[in-house]
N, C-alpha and C. Protein backbone atom coordinates (compact mmCIF):
# COMPACT_ATOMS: atom_id res chain seq x y z
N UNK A 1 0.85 -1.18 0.00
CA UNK A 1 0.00 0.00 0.00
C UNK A 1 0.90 1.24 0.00
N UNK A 2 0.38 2.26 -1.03
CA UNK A 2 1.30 3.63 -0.73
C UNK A 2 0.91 4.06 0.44
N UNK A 3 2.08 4.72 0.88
CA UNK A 3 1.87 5.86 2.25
C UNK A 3 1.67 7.28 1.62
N UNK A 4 0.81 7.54 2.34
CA UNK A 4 0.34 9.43 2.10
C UNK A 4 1.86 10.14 2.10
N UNK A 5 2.05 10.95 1.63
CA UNK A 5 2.94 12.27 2.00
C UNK A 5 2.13 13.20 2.94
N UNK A 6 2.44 13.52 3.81
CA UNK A 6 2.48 14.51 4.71
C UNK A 6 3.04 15.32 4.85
N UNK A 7 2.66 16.75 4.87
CA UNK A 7 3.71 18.00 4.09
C UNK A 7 3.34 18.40 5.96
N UNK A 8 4.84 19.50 6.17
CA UNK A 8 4.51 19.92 7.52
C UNK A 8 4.11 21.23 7.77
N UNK A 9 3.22 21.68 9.10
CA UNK A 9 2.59 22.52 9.20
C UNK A 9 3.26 24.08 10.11
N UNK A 10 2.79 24.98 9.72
CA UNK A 10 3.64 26.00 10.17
C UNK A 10 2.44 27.05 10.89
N UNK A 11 2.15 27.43 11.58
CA UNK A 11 0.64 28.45 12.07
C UNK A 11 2.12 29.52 12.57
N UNK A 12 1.66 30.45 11.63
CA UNK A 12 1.79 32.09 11.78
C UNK A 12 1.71 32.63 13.08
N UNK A 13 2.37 33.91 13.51
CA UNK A 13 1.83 34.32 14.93
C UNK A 13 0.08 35.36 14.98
N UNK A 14 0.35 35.53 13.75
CA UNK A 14 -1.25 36.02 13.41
C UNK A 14 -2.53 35.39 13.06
N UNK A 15 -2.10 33.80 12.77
CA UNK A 15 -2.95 33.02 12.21
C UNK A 15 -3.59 32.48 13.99
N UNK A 16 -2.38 32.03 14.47
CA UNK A 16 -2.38 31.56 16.02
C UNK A 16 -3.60 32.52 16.56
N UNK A 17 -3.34 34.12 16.71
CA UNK A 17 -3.87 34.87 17.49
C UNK A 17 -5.63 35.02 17.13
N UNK A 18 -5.64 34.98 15.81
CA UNK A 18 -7.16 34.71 14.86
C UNK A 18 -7.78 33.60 15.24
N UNK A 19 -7.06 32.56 15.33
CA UNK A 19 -7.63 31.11 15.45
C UNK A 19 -8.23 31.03 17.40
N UNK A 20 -7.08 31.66 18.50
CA UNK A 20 -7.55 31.71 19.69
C UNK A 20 -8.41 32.58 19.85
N UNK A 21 -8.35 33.63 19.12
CA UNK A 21 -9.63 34.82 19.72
C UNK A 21 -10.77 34.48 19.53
N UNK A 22 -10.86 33.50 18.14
CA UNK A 22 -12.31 32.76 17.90
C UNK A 22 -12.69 32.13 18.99
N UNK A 23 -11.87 31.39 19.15
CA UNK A 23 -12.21 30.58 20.04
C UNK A 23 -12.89 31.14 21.28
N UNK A 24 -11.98 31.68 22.01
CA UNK A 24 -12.66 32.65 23.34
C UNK A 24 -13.63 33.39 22.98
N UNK A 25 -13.94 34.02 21.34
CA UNK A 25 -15.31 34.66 21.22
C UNK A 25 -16.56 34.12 21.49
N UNK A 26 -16.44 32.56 20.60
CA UNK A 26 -17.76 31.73 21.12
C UNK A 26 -17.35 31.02 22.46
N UNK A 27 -16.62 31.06 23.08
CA UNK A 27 -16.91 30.48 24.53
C UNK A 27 -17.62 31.62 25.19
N UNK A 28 -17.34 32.55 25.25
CA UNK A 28 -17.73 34.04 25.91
C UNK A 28 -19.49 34.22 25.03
N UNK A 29 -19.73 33.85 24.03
CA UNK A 29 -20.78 34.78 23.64
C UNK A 29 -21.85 33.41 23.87
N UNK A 30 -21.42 31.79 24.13
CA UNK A 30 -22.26 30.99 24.38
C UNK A 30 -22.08 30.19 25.50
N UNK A 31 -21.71 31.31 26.76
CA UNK A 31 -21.15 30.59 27.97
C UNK A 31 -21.13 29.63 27.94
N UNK A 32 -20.17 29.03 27.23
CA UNK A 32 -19.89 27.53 27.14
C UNK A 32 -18.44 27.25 26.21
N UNK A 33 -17.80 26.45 26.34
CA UNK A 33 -16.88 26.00 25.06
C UNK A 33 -17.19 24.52 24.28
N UNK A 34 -18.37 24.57 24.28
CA UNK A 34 -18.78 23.13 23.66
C UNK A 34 -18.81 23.55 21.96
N UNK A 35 -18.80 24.68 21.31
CA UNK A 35 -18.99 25.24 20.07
C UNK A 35 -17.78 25.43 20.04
N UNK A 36 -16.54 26.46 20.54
CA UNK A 36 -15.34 26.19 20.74
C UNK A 36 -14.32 24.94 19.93
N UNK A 37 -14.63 23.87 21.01
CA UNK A 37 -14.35 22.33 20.88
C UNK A 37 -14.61 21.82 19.40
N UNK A 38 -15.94 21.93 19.07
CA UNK A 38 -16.12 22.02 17.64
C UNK A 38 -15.38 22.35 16.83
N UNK A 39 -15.12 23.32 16.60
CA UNK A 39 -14.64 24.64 15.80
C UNK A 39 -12.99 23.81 15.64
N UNK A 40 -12.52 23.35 16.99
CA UNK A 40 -11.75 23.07 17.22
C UNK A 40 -11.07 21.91 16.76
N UNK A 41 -12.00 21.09 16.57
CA UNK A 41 -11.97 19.76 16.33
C UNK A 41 -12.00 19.96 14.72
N UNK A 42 -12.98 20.38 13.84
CA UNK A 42 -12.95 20.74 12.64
C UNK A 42 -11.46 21.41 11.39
N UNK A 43 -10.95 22.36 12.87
CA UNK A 43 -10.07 23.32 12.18
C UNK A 43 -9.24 22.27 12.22
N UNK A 44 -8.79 20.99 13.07
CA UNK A 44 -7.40 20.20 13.06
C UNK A 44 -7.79 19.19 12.29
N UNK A 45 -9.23 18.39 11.60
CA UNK A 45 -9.25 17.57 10.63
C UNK A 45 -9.23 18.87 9.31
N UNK A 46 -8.73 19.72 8.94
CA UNK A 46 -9.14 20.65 8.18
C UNK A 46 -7.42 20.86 7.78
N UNK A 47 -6.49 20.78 8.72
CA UNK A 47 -5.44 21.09 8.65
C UNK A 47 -4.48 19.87 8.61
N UNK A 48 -5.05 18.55 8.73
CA UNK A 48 -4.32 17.04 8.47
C UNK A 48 -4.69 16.78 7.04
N UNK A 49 -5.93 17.30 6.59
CA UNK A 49 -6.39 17.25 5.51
C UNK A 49 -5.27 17.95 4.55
N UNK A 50 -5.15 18.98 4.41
CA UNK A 50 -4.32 19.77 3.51
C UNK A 50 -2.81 19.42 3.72
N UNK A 51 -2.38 18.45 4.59
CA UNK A 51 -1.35 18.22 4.97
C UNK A 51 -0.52 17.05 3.89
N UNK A 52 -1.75 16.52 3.63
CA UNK A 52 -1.81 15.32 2.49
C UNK A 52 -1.96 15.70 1.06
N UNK A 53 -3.19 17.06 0.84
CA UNK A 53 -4.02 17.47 -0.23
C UNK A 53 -3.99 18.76 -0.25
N UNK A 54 -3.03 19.50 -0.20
CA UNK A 54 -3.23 21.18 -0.30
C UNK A 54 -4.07 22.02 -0.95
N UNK A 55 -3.97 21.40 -2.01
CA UNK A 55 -4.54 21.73 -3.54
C UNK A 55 -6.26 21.47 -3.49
N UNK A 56 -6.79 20.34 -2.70
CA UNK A 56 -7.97 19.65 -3.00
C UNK A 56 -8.85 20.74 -2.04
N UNK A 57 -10.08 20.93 -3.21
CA UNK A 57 -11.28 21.94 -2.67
C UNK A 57 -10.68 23.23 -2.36
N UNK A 58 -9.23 23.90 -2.67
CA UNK A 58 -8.96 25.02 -1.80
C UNK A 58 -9.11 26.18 -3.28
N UNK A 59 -9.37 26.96 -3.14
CA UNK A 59 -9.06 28.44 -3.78
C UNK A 59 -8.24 29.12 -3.77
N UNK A 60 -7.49 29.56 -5.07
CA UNK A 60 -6.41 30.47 -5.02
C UNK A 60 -6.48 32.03 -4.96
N UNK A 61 -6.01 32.68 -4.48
CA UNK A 61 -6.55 34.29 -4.07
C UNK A 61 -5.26 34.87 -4.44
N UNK A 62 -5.28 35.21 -5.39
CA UNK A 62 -3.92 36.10 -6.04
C UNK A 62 -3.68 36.85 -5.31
N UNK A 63 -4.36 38.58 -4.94
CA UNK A 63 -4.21 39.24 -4.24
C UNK A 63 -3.19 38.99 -3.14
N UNK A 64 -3.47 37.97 -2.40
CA UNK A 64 -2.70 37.43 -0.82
C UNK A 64 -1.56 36.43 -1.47
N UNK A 65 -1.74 36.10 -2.26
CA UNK A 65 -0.92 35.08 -2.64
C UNK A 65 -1.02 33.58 -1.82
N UNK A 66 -2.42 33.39 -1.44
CA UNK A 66 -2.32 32.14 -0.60
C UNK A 66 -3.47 31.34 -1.22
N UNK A 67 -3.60 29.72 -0.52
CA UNK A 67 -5.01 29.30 -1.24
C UNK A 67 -6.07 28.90 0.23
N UNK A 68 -7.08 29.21 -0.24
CA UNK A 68 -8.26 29.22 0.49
C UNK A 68 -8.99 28.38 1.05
N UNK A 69 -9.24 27.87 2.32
CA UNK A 69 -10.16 26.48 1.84
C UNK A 69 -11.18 27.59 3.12
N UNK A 70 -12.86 26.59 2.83
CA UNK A 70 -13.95 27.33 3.41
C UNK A 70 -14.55 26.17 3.96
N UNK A 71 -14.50 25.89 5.39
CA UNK A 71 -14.92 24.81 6.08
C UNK A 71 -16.17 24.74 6.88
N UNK A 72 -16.22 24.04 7.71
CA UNK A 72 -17.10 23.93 9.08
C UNK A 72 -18.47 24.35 8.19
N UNK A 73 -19.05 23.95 7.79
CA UNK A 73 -20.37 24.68 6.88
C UNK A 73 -20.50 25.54 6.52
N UNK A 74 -19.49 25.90 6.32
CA UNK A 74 -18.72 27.23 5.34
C UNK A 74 -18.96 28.80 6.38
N UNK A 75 -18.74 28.02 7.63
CA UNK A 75 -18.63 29.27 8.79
C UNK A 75 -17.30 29.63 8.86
N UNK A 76 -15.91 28.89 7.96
CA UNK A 76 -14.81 29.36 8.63
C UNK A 76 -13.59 29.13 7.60
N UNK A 77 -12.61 30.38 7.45
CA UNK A 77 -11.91 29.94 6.57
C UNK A 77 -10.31 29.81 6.89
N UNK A 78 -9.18 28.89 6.03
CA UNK A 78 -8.36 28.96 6.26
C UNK A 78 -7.19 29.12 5.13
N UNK A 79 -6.65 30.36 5.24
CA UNK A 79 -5.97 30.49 4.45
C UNK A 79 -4.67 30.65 4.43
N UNK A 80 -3.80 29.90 3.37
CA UNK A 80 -2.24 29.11 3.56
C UNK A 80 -1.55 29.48 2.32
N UNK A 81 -0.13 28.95 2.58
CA UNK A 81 0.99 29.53 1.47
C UNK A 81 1.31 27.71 1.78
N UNK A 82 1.41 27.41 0.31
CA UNK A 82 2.26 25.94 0.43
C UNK A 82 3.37 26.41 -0.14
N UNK A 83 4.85 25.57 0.32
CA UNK A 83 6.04 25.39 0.21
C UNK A 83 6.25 24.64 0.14
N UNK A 84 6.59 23.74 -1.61
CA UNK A 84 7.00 22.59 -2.06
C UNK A 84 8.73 22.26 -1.89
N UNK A 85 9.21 23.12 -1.90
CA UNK A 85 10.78 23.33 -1.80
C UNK A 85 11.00 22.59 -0.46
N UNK A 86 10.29 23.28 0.87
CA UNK A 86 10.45 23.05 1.75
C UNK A 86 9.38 21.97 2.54
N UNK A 87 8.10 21.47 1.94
CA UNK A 87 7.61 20.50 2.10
C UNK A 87 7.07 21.18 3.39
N UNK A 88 6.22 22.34 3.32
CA UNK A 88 5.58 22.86 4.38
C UNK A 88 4.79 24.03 4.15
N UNK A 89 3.53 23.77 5.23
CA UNK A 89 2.31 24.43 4.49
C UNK A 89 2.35 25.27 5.94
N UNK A 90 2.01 26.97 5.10
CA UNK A 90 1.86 28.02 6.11
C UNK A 90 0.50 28.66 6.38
N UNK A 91 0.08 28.18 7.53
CA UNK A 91 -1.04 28.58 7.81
C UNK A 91 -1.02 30.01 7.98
N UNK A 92 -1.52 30.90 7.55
CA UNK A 92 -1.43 32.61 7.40
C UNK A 92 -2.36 33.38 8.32
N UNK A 93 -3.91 32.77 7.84
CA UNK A 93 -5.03 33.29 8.56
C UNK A 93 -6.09 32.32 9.02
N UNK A 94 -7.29 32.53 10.11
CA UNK A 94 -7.73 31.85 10.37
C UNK A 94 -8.85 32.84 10.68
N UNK A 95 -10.08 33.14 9.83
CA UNK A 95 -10.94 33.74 9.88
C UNK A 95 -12.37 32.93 9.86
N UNK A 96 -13.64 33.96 10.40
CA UNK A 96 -14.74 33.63 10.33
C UNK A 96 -15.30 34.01 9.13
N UNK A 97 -16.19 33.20 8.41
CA UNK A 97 -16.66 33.72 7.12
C UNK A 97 -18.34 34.78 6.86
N UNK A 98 -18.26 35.35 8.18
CA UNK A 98 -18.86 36.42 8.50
C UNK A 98 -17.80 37.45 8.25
N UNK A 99 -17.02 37.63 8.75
CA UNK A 99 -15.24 39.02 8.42
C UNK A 99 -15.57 39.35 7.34
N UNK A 100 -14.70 40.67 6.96
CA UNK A 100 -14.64 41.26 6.04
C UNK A 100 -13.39 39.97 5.62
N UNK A 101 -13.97 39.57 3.69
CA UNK A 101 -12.64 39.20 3.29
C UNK A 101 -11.55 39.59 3.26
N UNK A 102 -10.21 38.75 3.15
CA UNK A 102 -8.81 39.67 3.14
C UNK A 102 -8.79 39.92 1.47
């Protein structure tokens, strides 16, 4: 059986800070972190996914120079720079798809 390639992952210090503030937004706005957890759980099969498949379902956004993918029932997006040279994918941003686009 082939083995997957697995390209490795890199989260930004801005992508990091986007991705936690979500988080604490819906714990705070649904006294709870059970939506959180979700969110949570989604964004890391979302990011093993592209780890294998960069390319698959994602959008390219010239402007930013990164490609797009639109998850969680299309409440959330994540957008990355792949590096084939270096066999590593840069997570950039980690937005709600309510935001103003970048």
């Amino acid at each position: 059986m082939k083995q997957e390639h697995i390209m490795k992952v890199f989260w930004t210090e801005e992508a990091k800070i986007e991705f936690k503030q979500t988080l604490i937004y819906w714990t705070i706005h649904n006294m709870s972190d059970s939506y959180s957890r979700k969110i949570e759980v989604e964004t890391l099969k979302l990011v093993k996914e592209i780890t294998t498949s960069p390319y698959f379902l994602a959008n390219y956004v010239e402007t930013i120079d990164a490609y797009k993918r639109v998850f969680f029932k299309s409440r959330f997006i994540l957008y990355y720079q792949v590096d084939k040279e270096n066999d590593t994918i840069y997570i950039l941003h980690f937005r709600s798809s309510s935001q103003k686009p970048l």
